[in-house]
PDB file of N, CA and C in Angstrom:
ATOM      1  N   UNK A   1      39.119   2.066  -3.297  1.00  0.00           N
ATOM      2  CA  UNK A   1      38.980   0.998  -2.351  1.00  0.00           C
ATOM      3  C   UNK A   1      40.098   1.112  -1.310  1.00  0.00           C
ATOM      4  N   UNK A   2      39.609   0.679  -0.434  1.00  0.00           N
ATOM      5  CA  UNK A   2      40.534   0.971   1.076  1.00  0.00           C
ATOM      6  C   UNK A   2      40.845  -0.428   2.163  1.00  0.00           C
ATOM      7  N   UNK A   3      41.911  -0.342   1.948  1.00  0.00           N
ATOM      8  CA  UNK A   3      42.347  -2.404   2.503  1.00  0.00           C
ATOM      9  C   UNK A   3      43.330  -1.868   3.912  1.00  0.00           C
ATOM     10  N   UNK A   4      42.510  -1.995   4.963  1.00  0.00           N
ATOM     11  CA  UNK A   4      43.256  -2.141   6.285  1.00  0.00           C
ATOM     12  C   UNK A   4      43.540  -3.514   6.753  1.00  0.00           C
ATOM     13  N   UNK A   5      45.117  -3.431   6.995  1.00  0.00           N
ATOM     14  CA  UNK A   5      45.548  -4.880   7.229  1.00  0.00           C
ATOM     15  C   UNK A   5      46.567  -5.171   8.341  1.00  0.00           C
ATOM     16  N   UNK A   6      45.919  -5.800   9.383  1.00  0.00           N
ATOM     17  CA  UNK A   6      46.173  -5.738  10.892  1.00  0.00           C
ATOM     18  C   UNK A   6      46.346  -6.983  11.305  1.00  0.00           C
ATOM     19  N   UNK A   7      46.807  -7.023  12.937  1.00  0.00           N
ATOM     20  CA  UNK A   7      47.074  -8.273  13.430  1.00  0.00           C
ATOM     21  C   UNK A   7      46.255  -8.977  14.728  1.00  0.00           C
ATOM     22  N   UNK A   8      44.998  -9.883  14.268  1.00  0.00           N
ATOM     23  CA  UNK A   8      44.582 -10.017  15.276  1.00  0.00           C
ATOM     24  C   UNK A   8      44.840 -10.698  16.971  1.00  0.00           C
ATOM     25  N   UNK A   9      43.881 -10.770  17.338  1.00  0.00           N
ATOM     26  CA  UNK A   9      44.247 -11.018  19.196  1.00  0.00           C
ATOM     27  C   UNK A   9      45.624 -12.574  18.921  1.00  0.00           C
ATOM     28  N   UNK A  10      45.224 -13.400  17.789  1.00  0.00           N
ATOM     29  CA  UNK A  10      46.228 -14.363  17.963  1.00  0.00           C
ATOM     30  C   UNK A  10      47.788 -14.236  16.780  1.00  0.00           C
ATOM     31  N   UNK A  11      47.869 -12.908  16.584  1.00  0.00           N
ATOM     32  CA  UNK A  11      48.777 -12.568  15.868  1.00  0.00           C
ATOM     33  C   UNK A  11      48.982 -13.063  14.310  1.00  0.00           C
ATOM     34  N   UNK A  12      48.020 -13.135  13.799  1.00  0.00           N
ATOM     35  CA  UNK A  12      48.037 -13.416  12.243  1.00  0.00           C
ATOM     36  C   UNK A  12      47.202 -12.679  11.729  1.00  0.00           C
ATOM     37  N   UNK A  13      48.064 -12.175  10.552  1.00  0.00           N
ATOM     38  CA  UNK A  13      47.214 -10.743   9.768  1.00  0.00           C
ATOM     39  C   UNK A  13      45.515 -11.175   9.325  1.00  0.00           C
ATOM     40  N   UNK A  14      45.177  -9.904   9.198  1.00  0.00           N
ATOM     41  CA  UNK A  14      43.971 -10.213   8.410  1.00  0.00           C
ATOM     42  C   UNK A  14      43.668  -8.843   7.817  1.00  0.00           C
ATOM     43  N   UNK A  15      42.875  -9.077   6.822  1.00  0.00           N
ATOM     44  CA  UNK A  15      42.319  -7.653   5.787  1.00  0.00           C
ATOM     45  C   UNK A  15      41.064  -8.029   5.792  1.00  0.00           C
ATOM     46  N   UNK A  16      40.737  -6.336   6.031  1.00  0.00           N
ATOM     47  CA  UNK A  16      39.286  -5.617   5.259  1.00  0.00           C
ATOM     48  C   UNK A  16      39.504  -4.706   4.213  1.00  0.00           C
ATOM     49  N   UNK A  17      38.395  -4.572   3.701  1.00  0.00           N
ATOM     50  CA  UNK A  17      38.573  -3.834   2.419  1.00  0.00           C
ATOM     51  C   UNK A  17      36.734  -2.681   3.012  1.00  0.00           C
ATOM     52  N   UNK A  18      37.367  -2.091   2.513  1.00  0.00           N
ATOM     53  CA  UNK A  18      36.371  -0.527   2.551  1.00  0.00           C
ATOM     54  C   UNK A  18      36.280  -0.006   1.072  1.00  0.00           C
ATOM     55  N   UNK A  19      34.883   0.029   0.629  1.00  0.00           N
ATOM     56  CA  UNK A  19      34.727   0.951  -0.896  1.00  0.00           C
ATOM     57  C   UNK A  19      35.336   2.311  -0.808  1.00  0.00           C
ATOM     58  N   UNK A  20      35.090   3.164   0.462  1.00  0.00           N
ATOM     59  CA  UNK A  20      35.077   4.554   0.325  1.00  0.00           C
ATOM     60  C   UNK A  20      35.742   5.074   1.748  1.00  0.00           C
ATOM     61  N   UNK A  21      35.727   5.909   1.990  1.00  0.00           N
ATOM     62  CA  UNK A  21      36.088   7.038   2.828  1.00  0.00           C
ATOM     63  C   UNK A  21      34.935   7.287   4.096  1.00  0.00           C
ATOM     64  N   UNK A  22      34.225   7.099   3.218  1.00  0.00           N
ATOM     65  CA  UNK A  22      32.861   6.961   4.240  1.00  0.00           C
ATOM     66  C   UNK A  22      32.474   5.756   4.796  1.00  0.00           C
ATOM     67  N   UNK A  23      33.304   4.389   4.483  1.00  0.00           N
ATOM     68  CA  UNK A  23      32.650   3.451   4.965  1.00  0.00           C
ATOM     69  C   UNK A  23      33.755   3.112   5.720  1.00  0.00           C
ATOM     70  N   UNK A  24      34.704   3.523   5.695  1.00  0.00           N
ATOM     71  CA  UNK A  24      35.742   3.170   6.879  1.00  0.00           C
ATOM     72  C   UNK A  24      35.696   4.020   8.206  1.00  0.00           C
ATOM     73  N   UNK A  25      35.097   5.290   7.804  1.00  0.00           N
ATOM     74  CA  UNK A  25      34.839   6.319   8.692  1.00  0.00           C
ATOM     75  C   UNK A  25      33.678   5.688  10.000  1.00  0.00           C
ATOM     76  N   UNK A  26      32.729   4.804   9.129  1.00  0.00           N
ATOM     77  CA  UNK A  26      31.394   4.666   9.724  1.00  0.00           C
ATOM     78  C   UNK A  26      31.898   3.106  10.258  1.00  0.00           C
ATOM     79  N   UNK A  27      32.866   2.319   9.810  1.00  0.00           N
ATOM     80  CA  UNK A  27      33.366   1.262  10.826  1.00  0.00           C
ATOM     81  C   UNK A  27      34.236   1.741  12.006  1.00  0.00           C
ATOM     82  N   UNK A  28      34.643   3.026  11.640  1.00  0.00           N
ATOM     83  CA  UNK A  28      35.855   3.295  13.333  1.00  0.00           C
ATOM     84  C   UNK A  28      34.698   4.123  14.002  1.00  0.00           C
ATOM     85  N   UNK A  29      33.506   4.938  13.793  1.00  0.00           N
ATOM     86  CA  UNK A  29      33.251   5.189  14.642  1.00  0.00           C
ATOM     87  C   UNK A  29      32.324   4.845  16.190  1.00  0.00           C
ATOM     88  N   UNK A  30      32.750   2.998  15.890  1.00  0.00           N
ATOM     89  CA  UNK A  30      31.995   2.064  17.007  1.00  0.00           C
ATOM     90  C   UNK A  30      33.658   0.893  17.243  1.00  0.00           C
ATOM     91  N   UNK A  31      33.768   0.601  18.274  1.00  0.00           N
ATOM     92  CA  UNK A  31      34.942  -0.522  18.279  1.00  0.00           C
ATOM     93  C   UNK A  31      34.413  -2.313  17.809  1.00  0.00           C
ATOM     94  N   UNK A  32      33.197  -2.399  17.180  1.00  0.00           N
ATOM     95  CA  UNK A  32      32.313  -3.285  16.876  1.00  0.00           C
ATOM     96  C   UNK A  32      32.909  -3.930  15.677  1.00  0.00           C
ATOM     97  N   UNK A  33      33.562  -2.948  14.856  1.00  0.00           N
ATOM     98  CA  UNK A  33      33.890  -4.033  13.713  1.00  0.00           C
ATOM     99  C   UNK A  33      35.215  -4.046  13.902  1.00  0.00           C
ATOM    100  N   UNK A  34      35.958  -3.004  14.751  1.00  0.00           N
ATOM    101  CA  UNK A  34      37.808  -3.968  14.515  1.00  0.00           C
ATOM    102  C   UNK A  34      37.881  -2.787  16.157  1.00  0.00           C
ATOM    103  N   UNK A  35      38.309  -3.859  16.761  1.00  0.00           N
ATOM    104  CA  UNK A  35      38.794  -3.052  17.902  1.00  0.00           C
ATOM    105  C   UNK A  35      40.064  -2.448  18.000  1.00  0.00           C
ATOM    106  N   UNK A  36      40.122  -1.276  18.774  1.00  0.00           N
ATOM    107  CA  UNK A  36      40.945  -0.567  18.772  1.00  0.00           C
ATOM    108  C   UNK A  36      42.265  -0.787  19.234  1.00  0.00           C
ATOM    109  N   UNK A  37      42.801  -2.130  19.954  1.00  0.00           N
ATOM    110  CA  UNK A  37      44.101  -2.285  20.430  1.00  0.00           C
ATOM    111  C   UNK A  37      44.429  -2.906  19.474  1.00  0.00           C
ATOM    112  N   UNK A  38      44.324  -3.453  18.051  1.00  0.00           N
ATOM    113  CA  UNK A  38      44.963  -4.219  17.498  1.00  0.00           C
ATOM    114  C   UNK A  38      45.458  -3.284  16.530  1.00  0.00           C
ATOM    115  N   UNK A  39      46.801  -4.555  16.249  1.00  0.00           N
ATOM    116  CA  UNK A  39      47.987  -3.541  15.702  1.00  0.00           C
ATOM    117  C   UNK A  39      47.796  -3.668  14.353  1.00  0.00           C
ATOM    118  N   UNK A  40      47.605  -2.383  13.643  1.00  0.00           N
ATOM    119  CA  UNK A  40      47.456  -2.043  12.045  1.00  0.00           C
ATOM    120  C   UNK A  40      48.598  -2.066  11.509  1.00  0.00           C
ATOM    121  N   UNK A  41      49.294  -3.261  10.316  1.00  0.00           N
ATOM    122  CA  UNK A  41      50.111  -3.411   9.486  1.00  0.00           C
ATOM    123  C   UNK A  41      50.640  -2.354   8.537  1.00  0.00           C
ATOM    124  N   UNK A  42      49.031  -2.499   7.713  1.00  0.00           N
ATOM    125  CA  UNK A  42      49.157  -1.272   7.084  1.00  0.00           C
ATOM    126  C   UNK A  42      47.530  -0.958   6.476  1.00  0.00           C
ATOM    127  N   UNK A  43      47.768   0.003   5.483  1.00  0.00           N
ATOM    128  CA  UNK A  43      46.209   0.697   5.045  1.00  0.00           C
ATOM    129  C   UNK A  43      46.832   1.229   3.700  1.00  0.00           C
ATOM    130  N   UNK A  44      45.792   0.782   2.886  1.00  0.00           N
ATOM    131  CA  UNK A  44      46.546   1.030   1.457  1.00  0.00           C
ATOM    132  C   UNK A  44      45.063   1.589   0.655  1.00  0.00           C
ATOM    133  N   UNK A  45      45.195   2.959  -0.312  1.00  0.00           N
ATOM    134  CA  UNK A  45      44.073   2.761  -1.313  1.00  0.00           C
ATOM    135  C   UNK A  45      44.405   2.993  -2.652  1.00  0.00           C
ATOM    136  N   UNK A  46      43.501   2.012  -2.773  1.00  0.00           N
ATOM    137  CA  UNK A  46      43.777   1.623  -5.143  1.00  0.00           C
ATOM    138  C   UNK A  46      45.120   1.287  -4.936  1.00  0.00           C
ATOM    139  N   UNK A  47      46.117   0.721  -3.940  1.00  0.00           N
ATOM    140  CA  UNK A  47      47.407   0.269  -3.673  1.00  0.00           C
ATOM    141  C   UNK A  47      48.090   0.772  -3.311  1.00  0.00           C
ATOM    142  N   UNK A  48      47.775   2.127  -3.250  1.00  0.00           N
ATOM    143  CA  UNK A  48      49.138   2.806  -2.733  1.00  0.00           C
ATOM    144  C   UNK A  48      49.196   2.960  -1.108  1.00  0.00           C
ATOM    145  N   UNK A  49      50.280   2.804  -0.361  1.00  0.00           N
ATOM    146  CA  UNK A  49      50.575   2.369   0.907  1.00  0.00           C
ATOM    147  C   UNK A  49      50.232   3.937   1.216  1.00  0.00           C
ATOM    148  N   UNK A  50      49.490   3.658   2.669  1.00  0.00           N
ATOM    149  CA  UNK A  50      49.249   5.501   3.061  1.00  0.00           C
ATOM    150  C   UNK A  50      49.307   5.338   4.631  1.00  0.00           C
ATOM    151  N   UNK A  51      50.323   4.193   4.743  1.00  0.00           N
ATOM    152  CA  UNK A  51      50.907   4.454   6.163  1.00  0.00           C
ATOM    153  C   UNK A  51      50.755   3.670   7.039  1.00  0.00           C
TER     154      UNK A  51
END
């Protein structure tokens, strides 16, 4: 599982969670589900911080 956790347009975090590799792949490749200027906290999978 894959938890991207960012700051939206009014500056308070928020998380998604992604099952796979493939489903985070298939949310970035449209700016529809998280647009691209917002600032990513962090991205963690099964917990471990990956940057």
């Amino acid at each position: 599982m894959i938890t991207l956790t960012y700051q939206d347009a009014y500056q308070q975090e928020r998380s998604q969670t992604y099952a796979n590799l493939d489903e985070i792949l298939l949310a970035f490749s449209s700016c529809i589900t998280l647009p691209d200027y917002l600032k990513v906290v962090s991205l963690t999978e099964d917990g471990n911080d990956l940057g």
